[in-house]
PDB file of N, CA and C in Angstrom:
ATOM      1  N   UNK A   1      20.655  29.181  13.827  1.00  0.00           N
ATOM      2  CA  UNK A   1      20.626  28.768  12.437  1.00  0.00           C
ATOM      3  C   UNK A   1      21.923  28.032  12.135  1.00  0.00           C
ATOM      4  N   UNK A   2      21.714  26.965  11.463  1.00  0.00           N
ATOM      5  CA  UNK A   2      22.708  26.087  11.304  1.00  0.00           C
ATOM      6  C   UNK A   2      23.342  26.389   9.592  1.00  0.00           C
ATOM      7  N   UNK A   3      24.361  26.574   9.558  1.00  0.00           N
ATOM      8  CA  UNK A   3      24.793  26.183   7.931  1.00  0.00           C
ATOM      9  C   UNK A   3      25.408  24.707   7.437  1.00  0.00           C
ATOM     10  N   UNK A   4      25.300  23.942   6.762  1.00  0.00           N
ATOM     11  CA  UNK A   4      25.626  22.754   6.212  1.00  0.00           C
ATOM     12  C   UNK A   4      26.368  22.835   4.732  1.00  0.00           C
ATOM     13  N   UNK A   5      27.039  21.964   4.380  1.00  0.00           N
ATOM     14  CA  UNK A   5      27.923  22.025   3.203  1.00  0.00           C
ATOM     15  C   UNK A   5      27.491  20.661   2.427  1.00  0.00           C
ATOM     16  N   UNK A   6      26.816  21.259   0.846  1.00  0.00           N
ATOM     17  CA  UNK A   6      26.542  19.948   0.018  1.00  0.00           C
ATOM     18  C   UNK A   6      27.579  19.499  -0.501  1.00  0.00           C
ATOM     19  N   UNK A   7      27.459  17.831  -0.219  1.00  0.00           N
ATOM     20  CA  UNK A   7      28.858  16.877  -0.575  1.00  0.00           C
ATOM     21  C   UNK A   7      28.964  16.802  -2.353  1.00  0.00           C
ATOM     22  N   UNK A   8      29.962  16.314  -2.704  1.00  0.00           N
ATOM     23  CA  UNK A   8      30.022  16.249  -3.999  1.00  0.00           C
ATOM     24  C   UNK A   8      28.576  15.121  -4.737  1.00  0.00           C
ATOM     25  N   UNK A   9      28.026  14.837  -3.797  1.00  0.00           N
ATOM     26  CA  UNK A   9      27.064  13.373  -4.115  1.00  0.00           C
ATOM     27  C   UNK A   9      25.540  14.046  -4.194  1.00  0.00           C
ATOM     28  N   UNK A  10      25.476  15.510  -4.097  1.00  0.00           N
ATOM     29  CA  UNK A  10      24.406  16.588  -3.138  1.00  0.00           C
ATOM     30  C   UNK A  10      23.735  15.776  -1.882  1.00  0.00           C
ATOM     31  N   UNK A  11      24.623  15.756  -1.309  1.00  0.00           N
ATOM     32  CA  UNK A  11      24.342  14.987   0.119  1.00  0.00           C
ATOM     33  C   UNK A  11      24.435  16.198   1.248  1.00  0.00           C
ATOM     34  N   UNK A  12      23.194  16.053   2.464  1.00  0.00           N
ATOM     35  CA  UNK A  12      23.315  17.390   3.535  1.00  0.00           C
ATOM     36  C   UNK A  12      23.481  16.681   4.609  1.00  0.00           C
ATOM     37  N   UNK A  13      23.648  17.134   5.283  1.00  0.00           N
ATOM     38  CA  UNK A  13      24.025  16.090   7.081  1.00  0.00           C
ATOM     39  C   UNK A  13      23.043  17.410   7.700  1.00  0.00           C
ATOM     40  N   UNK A  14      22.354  16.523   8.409  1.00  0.00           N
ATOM     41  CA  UNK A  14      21.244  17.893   9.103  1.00  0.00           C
ATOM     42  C   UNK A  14      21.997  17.834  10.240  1.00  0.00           C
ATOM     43  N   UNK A  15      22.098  18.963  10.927  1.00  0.00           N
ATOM     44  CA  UNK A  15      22.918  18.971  12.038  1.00  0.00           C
ATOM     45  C   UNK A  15      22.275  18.488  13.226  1.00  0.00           C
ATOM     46  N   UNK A  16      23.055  17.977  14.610  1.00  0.00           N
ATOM     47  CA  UNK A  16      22.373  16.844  15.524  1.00  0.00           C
ATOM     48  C   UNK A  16      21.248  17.963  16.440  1.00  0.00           C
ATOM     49  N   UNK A  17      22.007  19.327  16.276  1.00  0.00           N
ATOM     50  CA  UNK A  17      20.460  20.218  17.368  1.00  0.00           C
ATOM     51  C   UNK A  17      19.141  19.935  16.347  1.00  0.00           C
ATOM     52  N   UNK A  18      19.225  19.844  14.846  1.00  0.00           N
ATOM     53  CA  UNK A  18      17.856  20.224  14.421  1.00  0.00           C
ATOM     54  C   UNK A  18      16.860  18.359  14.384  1.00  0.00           C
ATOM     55  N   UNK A  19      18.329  17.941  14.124  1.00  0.00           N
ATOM     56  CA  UNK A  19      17.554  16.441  14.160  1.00  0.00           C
ATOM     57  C   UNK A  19      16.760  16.004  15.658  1.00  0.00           C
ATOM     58  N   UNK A  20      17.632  16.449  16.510  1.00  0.00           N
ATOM     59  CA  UNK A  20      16.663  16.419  17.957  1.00  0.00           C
ATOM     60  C   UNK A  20      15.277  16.704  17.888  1.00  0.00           C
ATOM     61  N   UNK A  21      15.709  18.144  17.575  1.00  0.00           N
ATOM     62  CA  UNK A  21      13.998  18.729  17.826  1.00  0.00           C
ATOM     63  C   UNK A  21      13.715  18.427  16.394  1.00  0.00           C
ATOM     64  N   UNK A  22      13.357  17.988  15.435  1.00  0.00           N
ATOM     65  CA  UNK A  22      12.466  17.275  14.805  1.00  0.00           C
ATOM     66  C   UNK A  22      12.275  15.950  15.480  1.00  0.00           C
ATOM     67  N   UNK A  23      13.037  15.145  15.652  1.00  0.00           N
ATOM     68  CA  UNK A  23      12.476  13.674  16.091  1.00  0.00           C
ATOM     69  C   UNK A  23      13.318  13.142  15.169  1.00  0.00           C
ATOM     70  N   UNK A  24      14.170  12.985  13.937  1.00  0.00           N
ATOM     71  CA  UNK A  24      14.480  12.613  13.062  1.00  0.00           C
ATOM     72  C   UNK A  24      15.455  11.072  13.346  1.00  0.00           C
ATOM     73  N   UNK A  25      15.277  10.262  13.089  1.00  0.00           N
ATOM     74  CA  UNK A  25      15.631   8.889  13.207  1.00  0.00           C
ATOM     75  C   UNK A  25      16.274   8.381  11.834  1.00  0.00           C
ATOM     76  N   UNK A  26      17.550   7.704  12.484  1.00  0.00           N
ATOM     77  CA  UNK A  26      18.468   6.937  11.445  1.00  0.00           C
ATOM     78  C   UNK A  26      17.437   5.965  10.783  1.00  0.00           C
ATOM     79  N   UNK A  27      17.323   6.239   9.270  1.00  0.00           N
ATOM     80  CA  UNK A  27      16.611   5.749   8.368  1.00  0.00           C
ATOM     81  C   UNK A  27      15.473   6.037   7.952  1.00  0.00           C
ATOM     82  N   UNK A  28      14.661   6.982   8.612  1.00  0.00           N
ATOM     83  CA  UNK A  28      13.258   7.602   9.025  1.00  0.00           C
ATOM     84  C   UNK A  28      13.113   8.646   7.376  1.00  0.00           C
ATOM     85  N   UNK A  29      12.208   8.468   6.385  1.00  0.00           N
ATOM     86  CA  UNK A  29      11.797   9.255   5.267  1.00  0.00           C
ATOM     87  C   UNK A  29      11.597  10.304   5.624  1.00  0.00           C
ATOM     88  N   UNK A  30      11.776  11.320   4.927  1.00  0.00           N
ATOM     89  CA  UNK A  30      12.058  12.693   4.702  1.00  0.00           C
ATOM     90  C   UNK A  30      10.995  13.367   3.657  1.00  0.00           C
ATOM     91  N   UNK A  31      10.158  13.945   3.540  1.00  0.00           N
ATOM     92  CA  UNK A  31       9.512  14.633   2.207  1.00  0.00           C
ATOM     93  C   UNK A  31      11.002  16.082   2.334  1.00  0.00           C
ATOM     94  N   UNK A  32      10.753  16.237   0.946  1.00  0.00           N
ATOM     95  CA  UNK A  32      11.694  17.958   0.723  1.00  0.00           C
ATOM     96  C   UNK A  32      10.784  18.385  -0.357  1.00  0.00           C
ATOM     97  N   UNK A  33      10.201  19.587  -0.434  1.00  0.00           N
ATOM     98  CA  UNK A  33      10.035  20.320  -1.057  1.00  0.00           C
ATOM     99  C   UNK A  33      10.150  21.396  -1.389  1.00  0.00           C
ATOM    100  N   UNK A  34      10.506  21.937  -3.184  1.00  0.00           N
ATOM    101  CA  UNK A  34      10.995  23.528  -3.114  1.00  0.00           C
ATOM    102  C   UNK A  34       9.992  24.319  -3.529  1.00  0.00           C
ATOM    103  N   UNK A  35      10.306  25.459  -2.989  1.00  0.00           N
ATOM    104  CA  UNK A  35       8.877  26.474  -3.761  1.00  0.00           C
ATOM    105  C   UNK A  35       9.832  27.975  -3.298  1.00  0.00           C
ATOM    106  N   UNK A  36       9.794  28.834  -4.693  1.00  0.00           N
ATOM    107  CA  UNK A  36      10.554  29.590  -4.642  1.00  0.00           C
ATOM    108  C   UNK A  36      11.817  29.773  -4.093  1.00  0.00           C
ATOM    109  N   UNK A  37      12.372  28.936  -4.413  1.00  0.00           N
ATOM    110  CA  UNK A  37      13.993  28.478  -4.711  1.00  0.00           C
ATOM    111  C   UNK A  37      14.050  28.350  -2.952  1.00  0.00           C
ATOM    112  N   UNK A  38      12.947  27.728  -2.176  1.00  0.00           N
ATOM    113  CA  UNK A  38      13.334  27.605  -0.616  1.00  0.00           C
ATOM    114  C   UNK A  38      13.419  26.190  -0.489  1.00  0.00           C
ATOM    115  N   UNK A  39      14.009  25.356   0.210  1.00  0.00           N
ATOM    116  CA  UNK A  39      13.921  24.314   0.190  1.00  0.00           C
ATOM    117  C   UNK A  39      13.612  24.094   1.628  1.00  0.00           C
ATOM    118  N   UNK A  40      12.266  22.859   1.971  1.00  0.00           N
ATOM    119  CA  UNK A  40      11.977  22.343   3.498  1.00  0.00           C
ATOM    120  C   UNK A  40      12.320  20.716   3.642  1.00  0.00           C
ATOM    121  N   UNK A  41      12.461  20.574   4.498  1.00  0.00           N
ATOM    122  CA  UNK A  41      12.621  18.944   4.618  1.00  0.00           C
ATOM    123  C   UNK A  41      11.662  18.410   5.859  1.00  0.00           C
ATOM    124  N   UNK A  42      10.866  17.985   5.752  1.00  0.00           N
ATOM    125  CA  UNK A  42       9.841  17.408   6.524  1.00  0.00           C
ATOM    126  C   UNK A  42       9.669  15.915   6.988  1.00  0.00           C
ATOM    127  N   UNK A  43      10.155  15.608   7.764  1.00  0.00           N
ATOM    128  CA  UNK A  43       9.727  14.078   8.314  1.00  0.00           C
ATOM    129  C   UNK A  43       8.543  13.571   8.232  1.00  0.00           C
ATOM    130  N   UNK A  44       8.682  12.649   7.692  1.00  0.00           N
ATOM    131  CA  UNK A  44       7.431  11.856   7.356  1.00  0.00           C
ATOM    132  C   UNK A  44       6.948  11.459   8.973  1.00  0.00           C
ATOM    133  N   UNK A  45       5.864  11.143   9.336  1.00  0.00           N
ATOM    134  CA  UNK A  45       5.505  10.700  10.309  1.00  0.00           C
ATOM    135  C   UNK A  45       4.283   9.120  10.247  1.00  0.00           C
ATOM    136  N   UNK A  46       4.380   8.629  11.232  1.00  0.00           N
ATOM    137  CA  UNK A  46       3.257   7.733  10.924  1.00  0.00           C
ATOM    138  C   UNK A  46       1.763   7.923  10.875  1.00  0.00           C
ATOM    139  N   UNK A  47       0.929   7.118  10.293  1.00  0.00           N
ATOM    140  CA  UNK A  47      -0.386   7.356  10.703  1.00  0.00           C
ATOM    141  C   UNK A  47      -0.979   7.626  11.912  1.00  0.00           C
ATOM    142  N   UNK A  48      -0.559   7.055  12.167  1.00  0.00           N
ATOM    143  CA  UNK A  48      -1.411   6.200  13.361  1.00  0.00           C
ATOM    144  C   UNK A  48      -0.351   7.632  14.503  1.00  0.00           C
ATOM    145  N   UNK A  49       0.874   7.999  14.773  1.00  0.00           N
ATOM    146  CA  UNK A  49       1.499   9.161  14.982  1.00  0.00           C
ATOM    147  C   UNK A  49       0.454  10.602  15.177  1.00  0.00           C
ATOM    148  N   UNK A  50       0.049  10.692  13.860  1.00  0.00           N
ATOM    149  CA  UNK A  50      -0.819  11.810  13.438  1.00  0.00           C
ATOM    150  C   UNK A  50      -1.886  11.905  14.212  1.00  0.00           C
ATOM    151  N   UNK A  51      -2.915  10.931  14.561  1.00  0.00           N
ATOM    152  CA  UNK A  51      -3.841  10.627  15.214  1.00  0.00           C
ATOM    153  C   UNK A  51      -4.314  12.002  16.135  1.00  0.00           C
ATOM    154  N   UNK A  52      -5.634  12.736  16.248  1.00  0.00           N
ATOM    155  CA  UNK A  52      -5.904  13.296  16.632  1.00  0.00           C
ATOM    156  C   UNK A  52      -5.200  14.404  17.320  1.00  0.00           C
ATOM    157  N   UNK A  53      -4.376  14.759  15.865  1.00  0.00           N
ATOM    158  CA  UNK A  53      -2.675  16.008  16.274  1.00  0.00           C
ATOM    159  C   UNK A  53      -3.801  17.265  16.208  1.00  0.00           C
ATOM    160  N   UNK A  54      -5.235  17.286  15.144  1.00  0.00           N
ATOM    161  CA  UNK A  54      -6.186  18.483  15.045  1.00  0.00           C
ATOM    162  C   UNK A  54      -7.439  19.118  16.077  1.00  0.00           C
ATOM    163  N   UNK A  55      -7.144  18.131  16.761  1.00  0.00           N
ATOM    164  CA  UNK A  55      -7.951  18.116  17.810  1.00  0.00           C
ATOM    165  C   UNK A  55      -8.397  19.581  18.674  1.00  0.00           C
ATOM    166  N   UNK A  56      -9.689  19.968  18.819  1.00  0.00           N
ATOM    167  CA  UNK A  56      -9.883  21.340  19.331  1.00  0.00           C
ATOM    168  C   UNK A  56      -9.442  22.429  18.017  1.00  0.00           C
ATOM    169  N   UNK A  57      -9.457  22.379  17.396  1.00  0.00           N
ATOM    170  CA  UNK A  57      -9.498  23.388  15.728  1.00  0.00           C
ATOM    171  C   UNK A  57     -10.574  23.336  15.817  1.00  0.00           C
ATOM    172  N   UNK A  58     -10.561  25.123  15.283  1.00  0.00           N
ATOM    173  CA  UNK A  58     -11.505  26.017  15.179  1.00  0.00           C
ATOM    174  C   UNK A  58     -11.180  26.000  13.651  1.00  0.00           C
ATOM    175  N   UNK A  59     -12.379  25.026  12.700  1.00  0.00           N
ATOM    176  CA  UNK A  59     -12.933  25.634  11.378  1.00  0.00           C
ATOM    177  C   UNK A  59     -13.479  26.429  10.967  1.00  0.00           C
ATOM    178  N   UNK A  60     -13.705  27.816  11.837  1.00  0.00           N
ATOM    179  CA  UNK A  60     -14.559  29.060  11.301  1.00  0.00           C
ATOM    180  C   UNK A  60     -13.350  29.656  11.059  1.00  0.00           C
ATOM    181  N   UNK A  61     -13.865  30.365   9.950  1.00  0.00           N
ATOM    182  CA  UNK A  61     -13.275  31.475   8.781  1.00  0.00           C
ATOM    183  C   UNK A  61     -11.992  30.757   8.776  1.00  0.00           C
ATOM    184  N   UNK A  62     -11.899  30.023   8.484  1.00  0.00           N
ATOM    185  CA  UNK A  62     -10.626  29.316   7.239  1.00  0.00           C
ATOM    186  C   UNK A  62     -10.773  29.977   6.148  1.00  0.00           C
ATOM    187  N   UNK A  63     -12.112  30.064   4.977  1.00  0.00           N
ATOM    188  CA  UNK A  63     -11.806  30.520   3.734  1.00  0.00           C
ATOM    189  C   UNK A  63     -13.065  31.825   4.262  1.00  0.00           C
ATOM    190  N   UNK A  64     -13.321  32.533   3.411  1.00  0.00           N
ATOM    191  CA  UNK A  64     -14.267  33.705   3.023  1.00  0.00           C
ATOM    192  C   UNK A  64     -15.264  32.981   2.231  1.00  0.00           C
ATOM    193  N   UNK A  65     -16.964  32.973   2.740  1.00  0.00           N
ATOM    194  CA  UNK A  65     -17.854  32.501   2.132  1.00  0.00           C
ATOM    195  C   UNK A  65     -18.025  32.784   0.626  1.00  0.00           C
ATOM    196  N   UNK A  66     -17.420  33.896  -0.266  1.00  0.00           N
ATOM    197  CA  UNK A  66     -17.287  33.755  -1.293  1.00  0.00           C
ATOM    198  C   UNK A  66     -16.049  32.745  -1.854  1.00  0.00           C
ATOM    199  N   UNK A  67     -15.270  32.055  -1.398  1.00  0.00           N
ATOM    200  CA  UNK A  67     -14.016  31.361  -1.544  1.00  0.00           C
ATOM    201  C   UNK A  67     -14.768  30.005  -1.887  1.00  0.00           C
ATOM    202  N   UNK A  68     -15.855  29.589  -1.032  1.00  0.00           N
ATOM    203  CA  UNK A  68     -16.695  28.326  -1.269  1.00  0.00           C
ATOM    204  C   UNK A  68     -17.309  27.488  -2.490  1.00  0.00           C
ATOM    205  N   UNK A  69     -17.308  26.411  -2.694  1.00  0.00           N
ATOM    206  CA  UNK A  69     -18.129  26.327  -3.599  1.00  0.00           C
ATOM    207  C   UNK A  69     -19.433  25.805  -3.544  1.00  0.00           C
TER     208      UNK A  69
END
């Protein structure tokens, strides 16, 4: 686990182990979102990237047949 220090600008420097293993590239968009005061930062990826990432998923019992509409 890495700790980081927000700049006076709220600027974070992700540190170079986590940028590795994300993939994260000089200039490359970022989504962040908070939900219960957690904050994630997610790399955007390309379309065409994404391309058959679901492949072999099993859609049974995702929701409970009463969950349906």
């Amino acid at each position: 686990m890495a700790t980081v220090k927000i700049s006076s600008k709220f600027q974070v420097l992700i540190p170079e182990e986590v940028r590795k293993k994300a993939g994260i590239k000089p200039g490359q968009k970022v989504v962040v979102i908070e939900k219960d005061g957690i904050i994630n930062i997610i790399p955007q990826r390309p379309t065409k990237e994404l391309r058959g990432f679901l492949k072999g998923l099993s859609t049974e019992n995702i929701r409970d047949e009463e969950d349906r509409f």
